[in-house]
C-alpha atoms as a PDB file:
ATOM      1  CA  UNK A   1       6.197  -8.942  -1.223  1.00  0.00           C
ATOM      2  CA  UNK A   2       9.061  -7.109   0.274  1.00  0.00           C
ATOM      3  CA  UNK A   3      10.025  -5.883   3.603  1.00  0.00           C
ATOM      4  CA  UNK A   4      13.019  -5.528   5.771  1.00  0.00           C
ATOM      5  CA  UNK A   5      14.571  -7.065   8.696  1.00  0.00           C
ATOM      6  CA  UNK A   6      16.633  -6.609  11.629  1.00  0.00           C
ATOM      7  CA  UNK A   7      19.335  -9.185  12.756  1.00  0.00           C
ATOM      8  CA  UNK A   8      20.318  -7.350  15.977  1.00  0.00           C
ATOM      9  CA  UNK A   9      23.291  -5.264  14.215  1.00  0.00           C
ATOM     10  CA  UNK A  10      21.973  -4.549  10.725  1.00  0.00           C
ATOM     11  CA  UNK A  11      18.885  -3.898   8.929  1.00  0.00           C
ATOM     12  CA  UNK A  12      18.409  -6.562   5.808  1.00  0.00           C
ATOM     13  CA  UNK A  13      15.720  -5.864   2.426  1.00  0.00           C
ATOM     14  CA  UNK A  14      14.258  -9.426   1.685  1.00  0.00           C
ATOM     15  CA  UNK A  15      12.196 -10.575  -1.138  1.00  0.00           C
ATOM     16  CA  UNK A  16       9.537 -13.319  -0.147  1.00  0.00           C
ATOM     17  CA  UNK A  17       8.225 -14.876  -3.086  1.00  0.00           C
ATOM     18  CA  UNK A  18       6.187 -18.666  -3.119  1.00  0.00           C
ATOM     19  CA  UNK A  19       7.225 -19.442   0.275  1.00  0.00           C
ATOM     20  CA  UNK A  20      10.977 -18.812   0.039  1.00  0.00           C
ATOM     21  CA  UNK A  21      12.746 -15.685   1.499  1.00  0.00           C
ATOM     22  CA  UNK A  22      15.638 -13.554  -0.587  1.00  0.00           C
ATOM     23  CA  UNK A  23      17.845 -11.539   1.070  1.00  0.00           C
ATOM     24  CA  UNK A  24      18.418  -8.024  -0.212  1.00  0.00           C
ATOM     25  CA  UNK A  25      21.867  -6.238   0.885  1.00  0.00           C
ATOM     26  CA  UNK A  26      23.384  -3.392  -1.289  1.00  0.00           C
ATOM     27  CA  UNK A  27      26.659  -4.167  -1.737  1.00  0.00           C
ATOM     28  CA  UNK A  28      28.750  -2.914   1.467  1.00  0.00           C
ATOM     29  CA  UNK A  29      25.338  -1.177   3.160  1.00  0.00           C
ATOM     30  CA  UNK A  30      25.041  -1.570   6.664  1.00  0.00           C
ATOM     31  CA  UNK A  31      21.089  -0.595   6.283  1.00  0.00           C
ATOM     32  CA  UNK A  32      18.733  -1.780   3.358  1.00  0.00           C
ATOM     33  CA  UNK A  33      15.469  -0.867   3.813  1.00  0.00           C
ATOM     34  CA  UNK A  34      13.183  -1.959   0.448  1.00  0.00           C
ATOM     35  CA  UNK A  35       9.962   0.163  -0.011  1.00  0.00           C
ATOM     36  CA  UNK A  36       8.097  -1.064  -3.177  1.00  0.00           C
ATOM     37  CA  UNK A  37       7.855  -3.838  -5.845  1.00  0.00           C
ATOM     38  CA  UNK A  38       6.486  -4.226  -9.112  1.00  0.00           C
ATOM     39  CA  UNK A  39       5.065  -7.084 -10.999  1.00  0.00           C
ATOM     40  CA  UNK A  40       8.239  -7.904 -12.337  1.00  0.00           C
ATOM     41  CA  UNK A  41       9.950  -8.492  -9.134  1.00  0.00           C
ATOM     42  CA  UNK A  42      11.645  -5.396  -9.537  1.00  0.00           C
ATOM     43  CA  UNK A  43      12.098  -3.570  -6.119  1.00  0.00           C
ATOM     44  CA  UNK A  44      12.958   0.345  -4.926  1.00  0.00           C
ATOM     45  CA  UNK A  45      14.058   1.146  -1.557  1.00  0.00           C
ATOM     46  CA  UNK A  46      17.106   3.121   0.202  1.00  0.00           C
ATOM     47  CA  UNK A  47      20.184   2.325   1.593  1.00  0.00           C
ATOM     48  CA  UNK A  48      22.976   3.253   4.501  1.00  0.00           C
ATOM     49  CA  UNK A  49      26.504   2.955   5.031  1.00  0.00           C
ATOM     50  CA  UNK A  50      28.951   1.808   1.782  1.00  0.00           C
ATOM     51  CA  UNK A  51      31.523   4.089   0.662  1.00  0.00           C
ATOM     52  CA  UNK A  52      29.587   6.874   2.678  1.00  0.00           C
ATOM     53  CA  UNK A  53      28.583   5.753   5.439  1.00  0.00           C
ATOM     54  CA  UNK A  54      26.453   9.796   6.588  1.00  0.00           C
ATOM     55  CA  UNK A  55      24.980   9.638   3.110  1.00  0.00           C
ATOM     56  CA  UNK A  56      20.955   8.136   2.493  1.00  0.00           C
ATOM     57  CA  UNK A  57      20.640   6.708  -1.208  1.00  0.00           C
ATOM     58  CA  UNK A  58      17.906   4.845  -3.045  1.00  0.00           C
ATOM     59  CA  UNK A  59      18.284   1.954  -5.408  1.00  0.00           C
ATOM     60  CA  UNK A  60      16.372  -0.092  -7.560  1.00  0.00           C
ATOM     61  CA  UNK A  61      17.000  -4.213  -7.501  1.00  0.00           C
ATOM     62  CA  UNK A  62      16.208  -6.008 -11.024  1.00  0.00           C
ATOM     63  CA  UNK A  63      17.591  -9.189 -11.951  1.00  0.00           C
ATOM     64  CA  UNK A  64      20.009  -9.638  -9.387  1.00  0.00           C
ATOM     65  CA  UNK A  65      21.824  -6.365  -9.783  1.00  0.00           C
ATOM     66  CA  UNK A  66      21.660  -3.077  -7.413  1.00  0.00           C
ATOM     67  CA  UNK A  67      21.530   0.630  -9.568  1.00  0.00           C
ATOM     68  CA  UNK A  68      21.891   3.605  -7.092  1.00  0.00           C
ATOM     69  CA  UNK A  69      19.712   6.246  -7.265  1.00  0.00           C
ATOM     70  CA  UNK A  70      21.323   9.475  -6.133  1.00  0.00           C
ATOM     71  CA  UNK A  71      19.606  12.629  -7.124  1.00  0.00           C
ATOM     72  CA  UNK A  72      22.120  15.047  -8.343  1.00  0.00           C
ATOM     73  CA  UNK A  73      23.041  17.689  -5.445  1.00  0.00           C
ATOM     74  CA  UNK A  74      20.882  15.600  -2.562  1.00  0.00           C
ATOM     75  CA  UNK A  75      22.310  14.694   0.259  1.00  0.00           C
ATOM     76  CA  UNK A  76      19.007  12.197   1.064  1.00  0.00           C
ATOM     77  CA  UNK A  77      17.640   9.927  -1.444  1.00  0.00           C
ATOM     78  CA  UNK A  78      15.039   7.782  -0.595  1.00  0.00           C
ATOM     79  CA  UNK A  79      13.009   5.694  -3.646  1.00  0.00           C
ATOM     80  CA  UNK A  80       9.462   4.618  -2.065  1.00  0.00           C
ATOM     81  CA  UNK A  81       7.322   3.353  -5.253  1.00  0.00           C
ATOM     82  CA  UNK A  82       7.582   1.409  -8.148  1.00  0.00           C
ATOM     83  CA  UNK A  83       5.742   0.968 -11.130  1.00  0.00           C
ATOM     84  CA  UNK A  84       5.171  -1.936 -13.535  1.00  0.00           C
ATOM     85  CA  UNK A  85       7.337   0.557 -15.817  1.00  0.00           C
ATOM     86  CA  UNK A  86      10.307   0.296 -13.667  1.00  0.00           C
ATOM     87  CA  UNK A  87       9.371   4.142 -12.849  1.00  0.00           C
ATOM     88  CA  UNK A  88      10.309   5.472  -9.528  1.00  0.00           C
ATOM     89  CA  UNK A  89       8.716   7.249  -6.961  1.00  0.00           C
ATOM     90  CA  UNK A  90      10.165   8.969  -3.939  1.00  0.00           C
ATOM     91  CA  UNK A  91      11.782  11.558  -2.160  1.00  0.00           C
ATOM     92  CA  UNK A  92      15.263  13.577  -1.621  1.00  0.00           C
ATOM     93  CA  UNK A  93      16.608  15.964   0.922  1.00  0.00           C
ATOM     94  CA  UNK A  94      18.625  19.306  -0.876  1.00  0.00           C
ATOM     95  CA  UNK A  95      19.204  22.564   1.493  1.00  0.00           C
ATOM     96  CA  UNK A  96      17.132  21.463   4.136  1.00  0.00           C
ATOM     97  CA  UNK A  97      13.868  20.961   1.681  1.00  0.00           C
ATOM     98  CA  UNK A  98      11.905  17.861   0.998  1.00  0.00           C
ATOM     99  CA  UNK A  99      11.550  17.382  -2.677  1.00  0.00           C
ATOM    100  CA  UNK A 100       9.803  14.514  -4.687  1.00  0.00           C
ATOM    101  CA  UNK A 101      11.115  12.922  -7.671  1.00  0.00           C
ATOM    102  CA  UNK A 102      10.272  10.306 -10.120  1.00  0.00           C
ATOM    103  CA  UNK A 103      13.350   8.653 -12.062  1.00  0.00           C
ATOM    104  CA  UNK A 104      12.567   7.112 -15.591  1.00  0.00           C
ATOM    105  CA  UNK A 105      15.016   5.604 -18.026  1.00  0.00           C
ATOM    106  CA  UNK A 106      18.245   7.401 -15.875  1.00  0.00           C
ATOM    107  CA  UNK A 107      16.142  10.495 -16.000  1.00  0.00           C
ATOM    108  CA  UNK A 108      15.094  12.409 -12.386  1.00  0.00           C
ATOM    109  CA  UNK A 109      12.100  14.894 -12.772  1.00  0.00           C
ATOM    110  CA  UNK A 110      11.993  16.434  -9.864  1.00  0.00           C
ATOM    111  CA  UNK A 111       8.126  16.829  -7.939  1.00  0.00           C
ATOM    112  CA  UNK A 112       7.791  20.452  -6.490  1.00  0.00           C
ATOM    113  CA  UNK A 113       4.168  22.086  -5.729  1.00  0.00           C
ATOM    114  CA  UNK A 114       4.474  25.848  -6.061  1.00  0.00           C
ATOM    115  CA  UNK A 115       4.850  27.474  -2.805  1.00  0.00           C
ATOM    116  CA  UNK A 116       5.513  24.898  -1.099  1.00  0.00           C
ATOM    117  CA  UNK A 117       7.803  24.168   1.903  1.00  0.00           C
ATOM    118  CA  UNK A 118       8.122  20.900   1.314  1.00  0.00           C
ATOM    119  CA  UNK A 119       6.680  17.793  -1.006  1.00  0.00           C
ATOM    120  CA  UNK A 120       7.189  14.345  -0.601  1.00  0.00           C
ATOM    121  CA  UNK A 121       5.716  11.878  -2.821  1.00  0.00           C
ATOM    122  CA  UNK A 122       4.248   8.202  -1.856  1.00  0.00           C
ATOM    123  CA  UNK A 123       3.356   6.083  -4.851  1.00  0.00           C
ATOM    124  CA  UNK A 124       3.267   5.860  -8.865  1.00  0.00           C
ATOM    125  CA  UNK A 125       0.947   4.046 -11.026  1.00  0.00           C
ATOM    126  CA  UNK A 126       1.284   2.426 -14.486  1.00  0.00           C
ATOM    127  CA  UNK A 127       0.314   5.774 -16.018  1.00  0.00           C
ATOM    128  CA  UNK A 128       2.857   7.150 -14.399  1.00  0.00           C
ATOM    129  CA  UNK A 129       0.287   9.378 -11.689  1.00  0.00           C
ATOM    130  CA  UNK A 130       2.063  10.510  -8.929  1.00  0.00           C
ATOM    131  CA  UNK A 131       0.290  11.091  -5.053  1.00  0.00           C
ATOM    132  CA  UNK A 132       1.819  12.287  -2.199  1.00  0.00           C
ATOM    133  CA  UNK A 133       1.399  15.482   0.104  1.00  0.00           C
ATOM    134  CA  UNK A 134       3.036  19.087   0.424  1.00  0.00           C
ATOM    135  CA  UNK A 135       2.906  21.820   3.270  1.00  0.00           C
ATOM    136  CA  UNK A 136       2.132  25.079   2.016  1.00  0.00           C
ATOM    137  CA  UNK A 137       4.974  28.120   2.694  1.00  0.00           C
ATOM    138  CA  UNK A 138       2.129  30.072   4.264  1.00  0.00           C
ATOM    139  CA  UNK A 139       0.526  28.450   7.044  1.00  0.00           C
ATOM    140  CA  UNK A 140       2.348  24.586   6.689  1.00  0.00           C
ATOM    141  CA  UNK A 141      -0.778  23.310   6.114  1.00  0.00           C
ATOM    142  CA  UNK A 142      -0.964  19.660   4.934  1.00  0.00           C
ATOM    143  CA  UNK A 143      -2.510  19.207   1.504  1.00  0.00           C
ATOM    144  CA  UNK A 144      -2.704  16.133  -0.791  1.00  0.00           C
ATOM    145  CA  UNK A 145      -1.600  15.850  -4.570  1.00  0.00           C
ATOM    146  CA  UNK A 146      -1.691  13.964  -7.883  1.00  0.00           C
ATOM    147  CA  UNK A 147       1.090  14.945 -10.095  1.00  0.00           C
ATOM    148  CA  UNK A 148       0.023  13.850 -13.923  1.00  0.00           C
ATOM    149  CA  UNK A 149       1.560  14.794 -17.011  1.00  0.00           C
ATOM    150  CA  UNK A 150       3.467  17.650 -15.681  1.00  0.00           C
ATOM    151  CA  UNK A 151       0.368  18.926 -14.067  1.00  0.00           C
ATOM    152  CA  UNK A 152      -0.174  19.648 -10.026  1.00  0.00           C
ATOM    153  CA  UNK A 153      -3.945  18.828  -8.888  1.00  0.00           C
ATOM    154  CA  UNK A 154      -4.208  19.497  -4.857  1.00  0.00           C
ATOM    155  CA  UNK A 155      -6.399  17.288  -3.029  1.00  0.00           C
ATOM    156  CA  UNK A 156      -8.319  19.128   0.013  1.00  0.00           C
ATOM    157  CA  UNK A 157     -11.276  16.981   1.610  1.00  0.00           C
ATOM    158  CA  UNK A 158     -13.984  19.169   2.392  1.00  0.00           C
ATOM    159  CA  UNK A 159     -13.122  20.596   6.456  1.00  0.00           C
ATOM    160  CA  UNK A 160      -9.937  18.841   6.629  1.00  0.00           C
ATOM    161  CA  UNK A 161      -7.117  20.588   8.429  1.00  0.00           C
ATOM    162  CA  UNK A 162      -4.825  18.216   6.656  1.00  0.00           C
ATOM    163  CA  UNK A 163      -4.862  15.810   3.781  1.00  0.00           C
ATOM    164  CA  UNK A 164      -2.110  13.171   3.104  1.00  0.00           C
ATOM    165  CA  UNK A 165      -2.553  10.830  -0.024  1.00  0.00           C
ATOM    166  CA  UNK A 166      -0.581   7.588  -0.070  1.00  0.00           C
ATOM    167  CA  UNK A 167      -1.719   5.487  -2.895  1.00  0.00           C
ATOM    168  CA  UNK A 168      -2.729   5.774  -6.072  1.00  0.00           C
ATOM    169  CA  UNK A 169      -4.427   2.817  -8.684  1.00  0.00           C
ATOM    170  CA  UNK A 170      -4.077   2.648 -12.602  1.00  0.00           C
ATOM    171  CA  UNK A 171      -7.710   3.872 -12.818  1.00  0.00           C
ATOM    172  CA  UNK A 172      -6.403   7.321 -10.985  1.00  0.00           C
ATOM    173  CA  UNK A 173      -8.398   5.994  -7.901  1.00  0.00           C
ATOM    174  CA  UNK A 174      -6.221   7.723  -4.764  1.00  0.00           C
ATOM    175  CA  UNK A 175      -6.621   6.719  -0.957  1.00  0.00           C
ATOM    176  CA  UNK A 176      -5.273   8.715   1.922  1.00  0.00           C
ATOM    177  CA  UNK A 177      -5.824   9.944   4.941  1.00  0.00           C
ATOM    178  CA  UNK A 178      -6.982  13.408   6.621  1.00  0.00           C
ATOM    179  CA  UNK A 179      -7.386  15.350   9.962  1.00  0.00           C
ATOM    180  CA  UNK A 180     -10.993  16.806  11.057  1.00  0.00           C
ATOM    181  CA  UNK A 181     -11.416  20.106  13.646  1.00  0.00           C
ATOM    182  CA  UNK A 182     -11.173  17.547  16.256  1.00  0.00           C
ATOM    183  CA  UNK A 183      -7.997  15.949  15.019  1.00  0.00           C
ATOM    184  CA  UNK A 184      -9.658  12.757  14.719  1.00  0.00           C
ATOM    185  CA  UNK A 185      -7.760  10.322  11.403  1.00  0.00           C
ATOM    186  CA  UNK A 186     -10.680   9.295   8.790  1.00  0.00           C
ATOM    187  CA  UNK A 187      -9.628   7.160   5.620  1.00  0.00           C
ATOM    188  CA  UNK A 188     -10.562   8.451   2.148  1.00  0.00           C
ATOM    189  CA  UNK A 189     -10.851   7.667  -1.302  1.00  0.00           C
ATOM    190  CA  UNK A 190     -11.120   9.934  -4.034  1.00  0.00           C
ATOM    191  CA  UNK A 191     -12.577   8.935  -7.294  1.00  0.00           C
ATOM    192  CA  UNK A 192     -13.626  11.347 -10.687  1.00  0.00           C
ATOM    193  CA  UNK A 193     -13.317  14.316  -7.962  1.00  0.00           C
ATOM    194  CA  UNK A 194     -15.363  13.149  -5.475  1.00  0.00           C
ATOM    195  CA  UNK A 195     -14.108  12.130  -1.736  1.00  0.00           C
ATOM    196  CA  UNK A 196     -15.553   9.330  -0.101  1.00  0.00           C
ATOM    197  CA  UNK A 197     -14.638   8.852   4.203  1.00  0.00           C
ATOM    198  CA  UNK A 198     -13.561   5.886   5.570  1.00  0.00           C
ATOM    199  CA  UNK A 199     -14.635   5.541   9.039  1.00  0.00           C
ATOM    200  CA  UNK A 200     -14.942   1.861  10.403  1.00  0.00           C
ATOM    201  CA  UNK A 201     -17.526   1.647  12.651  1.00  0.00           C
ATOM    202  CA  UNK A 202     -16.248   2.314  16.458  1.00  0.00           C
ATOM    203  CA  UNK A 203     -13.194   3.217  15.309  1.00  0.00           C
ATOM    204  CA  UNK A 204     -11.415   6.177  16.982  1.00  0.00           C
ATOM    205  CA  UNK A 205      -9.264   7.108  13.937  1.00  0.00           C
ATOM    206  CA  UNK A 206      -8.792   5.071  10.831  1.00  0.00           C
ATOM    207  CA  UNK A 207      -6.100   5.584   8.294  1.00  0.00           C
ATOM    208  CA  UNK A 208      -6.242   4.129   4.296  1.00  0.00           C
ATOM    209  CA  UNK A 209      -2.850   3.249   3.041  1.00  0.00           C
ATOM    210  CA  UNK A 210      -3.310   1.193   0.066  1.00  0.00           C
ATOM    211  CA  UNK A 211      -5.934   0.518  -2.934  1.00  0.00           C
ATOM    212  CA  UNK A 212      -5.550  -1.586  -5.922  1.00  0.00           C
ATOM    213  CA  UNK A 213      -6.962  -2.068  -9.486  1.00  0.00           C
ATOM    214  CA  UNK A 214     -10.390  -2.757  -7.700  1.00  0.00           C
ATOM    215  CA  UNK A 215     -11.133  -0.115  -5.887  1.00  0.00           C
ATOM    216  CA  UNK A 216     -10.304  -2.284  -2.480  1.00  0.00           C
ATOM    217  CA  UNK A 217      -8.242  -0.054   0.249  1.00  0.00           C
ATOM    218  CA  UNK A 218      -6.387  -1.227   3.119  1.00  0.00           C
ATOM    219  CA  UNK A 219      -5.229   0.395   5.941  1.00  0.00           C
ATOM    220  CA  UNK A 220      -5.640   0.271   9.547  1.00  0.00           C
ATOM    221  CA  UNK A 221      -7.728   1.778  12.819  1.00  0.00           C
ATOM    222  CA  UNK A 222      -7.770   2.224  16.406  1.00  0.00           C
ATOM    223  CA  UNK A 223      -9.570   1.133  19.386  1.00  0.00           C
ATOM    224  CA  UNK A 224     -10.955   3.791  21.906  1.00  0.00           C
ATOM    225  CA  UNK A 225      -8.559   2.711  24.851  1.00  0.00           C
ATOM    226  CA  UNK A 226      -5.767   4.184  22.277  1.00  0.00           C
ATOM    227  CA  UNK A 227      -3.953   0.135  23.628  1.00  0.00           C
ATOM    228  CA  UNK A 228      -4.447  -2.138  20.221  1.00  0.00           C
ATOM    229  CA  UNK A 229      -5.028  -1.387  16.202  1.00  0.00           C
ATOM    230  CA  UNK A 230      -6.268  -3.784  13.842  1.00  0.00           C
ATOM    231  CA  UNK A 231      -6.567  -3.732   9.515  1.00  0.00           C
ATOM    232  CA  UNK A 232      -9.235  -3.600   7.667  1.00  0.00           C
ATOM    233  CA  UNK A 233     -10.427  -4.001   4.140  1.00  0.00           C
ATOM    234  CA  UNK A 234     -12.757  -2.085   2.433  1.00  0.00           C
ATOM    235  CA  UNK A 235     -14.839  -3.315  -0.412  1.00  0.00           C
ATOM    236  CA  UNK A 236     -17.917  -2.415  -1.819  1.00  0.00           C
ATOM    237  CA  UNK A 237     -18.753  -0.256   0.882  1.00  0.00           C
ATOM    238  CA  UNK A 238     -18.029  -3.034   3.920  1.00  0.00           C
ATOM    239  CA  UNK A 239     -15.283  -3.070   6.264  1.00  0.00           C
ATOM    240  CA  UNK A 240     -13.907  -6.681   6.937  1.00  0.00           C
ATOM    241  CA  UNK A 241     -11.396  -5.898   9.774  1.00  0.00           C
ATOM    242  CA  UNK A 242      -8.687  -8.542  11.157  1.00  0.00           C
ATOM    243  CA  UNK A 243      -6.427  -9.297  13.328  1.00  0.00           C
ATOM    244  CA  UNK A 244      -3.743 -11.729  13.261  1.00  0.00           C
ATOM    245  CA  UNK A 245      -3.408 -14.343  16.335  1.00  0.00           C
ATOM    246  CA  UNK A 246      -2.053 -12.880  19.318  1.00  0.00           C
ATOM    247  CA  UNK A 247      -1.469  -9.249  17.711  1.00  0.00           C
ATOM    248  CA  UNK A 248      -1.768  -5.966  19.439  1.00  0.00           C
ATOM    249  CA  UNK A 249      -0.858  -3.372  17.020  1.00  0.00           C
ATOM    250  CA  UNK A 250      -1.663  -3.941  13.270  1.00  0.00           C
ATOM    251  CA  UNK A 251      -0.249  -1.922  10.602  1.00  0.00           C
ATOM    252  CA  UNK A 252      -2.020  -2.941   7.062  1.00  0.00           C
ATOM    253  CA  UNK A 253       0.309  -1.701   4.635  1.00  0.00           C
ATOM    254  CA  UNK A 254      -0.571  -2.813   0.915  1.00  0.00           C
ATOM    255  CA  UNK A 255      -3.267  -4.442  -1.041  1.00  0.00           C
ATOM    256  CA  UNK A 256      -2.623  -6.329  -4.340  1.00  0.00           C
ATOM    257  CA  UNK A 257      -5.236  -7.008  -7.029  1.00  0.00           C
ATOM    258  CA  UNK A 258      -6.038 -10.292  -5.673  1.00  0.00           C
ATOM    259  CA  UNK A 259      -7.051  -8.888  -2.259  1.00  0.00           C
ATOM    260  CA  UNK A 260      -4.115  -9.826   0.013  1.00  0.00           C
ATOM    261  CA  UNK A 261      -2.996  -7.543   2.012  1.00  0.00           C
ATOM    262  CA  UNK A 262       1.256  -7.329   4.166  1.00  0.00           C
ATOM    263  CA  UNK A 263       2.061  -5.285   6.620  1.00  0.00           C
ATOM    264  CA  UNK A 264       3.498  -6.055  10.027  1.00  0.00           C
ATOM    265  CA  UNK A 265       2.348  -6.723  13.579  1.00  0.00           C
ATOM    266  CA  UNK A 266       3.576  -5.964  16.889  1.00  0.00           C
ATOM    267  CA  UNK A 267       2.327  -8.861  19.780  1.00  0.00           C
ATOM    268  CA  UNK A 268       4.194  -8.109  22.613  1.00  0.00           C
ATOM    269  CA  UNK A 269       3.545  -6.526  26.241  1.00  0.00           C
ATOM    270  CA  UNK A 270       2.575  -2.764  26.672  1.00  0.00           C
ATOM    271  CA  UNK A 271       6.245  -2.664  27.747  1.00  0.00           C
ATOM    272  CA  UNK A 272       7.956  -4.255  24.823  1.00  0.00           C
ATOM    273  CA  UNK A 273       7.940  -4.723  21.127  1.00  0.00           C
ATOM    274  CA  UNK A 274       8.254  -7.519  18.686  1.00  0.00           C
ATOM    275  CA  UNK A 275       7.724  -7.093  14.917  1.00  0.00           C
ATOM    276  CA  UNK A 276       6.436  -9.958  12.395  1.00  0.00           C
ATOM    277  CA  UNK A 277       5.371  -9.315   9.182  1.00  0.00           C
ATOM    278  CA  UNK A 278       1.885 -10.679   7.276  1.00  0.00           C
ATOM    279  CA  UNK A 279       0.018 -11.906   4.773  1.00  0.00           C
ATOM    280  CA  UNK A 280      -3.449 -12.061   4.881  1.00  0.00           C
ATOM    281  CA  UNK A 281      -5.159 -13.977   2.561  1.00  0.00           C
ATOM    282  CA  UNK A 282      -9.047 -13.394   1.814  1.00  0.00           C
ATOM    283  CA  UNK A 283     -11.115 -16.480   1.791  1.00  0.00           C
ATOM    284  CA  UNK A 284     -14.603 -17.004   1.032  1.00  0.00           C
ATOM    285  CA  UNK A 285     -17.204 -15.753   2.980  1.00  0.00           C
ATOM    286  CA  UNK A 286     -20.093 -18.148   4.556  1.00  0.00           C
ATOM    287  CA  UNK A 287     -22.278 -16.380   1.582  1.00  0.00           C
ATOM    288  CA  UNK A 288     -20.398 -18.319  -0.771  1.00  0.00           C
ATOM    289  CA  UNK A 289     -21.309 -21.621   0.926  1.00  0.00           C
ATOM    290  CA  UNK A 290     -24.283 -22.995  -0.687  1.00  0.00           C
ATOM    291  CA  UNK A 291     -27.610 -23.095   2.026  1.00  0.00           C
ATOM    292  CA  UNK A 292     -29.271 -26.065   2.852  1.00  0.00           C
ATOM    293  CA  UNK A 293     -32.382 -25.109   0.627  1.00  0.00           C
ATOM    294  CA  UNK A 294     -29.722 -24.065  -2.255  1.00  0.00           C
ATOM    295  CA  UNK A 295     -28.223 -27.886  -2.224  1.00  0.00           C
ATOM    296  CA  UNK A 296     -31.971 -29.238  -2.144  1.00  0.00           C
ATOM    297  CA  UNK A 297     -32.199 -26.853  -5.179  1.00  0.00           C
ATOM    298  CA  UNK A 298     -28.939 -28.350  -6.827  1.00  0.00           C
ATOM    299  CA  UNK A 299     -29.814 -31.745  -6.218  1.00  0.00           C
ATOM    300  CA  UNK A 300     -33.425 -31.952  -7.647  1.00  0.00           C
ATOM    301  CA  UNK A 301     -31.631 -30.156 -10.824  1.00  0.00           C
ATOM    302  CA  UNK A 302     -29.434 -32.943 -10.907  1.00  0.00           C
ATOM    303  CA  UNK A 303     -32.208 -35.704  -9.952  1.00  0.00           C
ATOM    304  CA  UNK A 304     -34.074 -34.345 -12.683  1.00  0.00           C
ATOM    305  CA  UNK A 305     -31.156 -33.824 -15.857  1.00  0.00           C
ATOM    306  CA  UNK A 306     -30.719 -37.675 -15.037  1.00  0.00           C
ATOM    307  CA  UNK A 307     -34.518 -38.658 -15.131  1.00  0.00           C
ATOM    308  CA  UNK A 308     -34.340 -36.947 -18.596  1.00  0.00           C
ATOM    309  CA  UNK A 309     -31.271 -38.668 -19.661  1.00  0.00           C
ATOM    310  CA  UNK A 310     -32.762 -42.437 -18.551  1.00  0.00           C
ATOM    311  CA  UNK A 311     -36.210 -41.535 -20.365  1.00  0.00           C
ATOM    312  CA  UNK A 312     -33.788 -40.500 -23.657  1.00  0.00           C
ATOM    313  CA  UNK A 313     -31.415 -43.595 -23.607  1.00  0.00           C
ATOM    314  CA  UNK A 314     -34.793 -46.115 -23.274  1.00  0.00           C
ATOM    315  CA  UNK A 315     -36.496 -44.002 -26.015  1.00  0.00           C
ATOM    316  CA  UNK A 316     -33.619 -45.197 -28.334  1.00  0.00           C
ATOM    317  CA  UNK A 317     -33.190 -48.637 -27.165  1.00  0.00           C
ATOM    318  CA  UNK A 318     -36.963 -48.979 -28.024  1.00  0.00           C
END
């Protein structure tokens, strides 16, 4: 995983990898701020400060070494996704317009819906898919996109006033979020052009951030005193939500394919604020522990494969 810190004057990328931390500091940057990693260890993210200290740019960390990523003309860079690839993801700032981009082998393509005021893009897969969202020039509306192959798809849930897709998985499975008439949050996923919600259950808005090779999102939702969030993961149609100890705010950030899920957590006072991040770690269910008739079961199996094998060796012996 990959985050960033703060150590009361600067903000720090880290790498934390088998129980040992990395630190992450572009060369002379007074902010590094790392946004996504890759299989490879291979991590994209923006930094502050350096030979310019007004100026945003993104980077890419591989192998020990820091490449900047300045689009040409921008006076913003920020890289947000990463794929297996080394393809980037992410957004720059030119003439007071939000663009997206995707950088491949030195190479930026910039990411611009037609019409649009503004685009920012989120996340890449291995197929090089691209989701984010755009506001329309005419009435700023929020709409979500997949980018593939040169080609623009907008993503509108059905009576949404807004749509905003954040993640996208190598099967071209996107999860997002969008606003209803009542401007309550509801999760989404959209799959072979078909929008599923994502309400959990109580919940007074619920946003998806993340979904992996699976079909598993992650993401996180609100309680109705508008005090405390927690994450959930949604599988198969359930909702396993969590909360870890002590936590009042939750912010479930990313899923892998094995079902964890990082983010951060905030468990101060209403009055103050204090950041960890987390990994959560799924473990089995009671479903998976075997029931008292299911051992009786298992044991008379066994009972009985070693009656057989007795009456077999004495057979032979006779």
């Amino acid at each position: 995983m990959t985050g960033n810190y703060f150590d009361g004057s600067n903000d720090h990328g880290f790498v934390y990898s088998n129980g040992t931390f990395t630190t992450l500091d572009v060369p002379w940057a007074t902010q590094t701020l790392p946004e996504g990693i890759n299989d490879s260890g291979q991590v994209a993210g923006s930094y502050a400060g350096g030979t310019n200290f007004n100026k945003v740019s993104g980077f890419v960390y591989s192998n020990g070494t820091f490449t900047t990523l300045d689009v040409p003309g921008a006076i913003e860079t920020i890289a947000i996704s990463i794929n297996n690839s080394g393809q980037v993801a992410g957004n720059y700032t030119a003439r007071d317009r939000r663009h997206g981009f995707v950088y491949s082998n030195g190479t930026f393509t910039t990411l611009n819906l037609p019409g649009a005021a503004g685009t920012v893009a989120l996340s890449i897969n291995d197929s090089g898919q691209v989701v984010g969202h755009y506001q329309d020039g005419t009435n700023f509306k929020g709409h979500g996109f997949v980018y593939s192959n040169g080609t623009f798809t907008t993503l509108d849930v059905p009576g949404a006033t807004s749509t905003d897709a954040s993640s996208i998985n190598d099967s071209g499975q996107v999860a997002g979020s969008y606003q209803d008439g009542t401007n309550k949050t509801h999760g989404f996923v959209y799959s072979n052009g078909t929008f599923t919600t994502l309400d959990v259950p109580g919940a007074i808005g619920t946003v998806a951030r993340s979904i992996n090779d699976s079909g598993q999102v992650a993401g996180s939702y609100g309680y109705s005193d508008g005090t405390k969030t927690s994450g959930f993961v949604y599988s198969n149609g359930t909702f396993t939500t969590f909360n870890p100890p002590g936590a009042r705010l939750v912010a479930a950030m990313s899923i892998n394919d094995s079902g964890q899920v990082v983010g951060y957590y905030d468990d101060s006072p209403l009055d103050g604020y204090s950041s960890h991040g987390f990994i959560a770690t799924p473990i089995a269910s009671p479903t998976d522990i075997p029931t008292l008739s299911e051992w009786v079961l298992l044991l008379l199996g066994l009972l009985l494969i070693g009656i057989a094998w007795r009456a077999q060796v004495t057979s032979q012996r006779t």
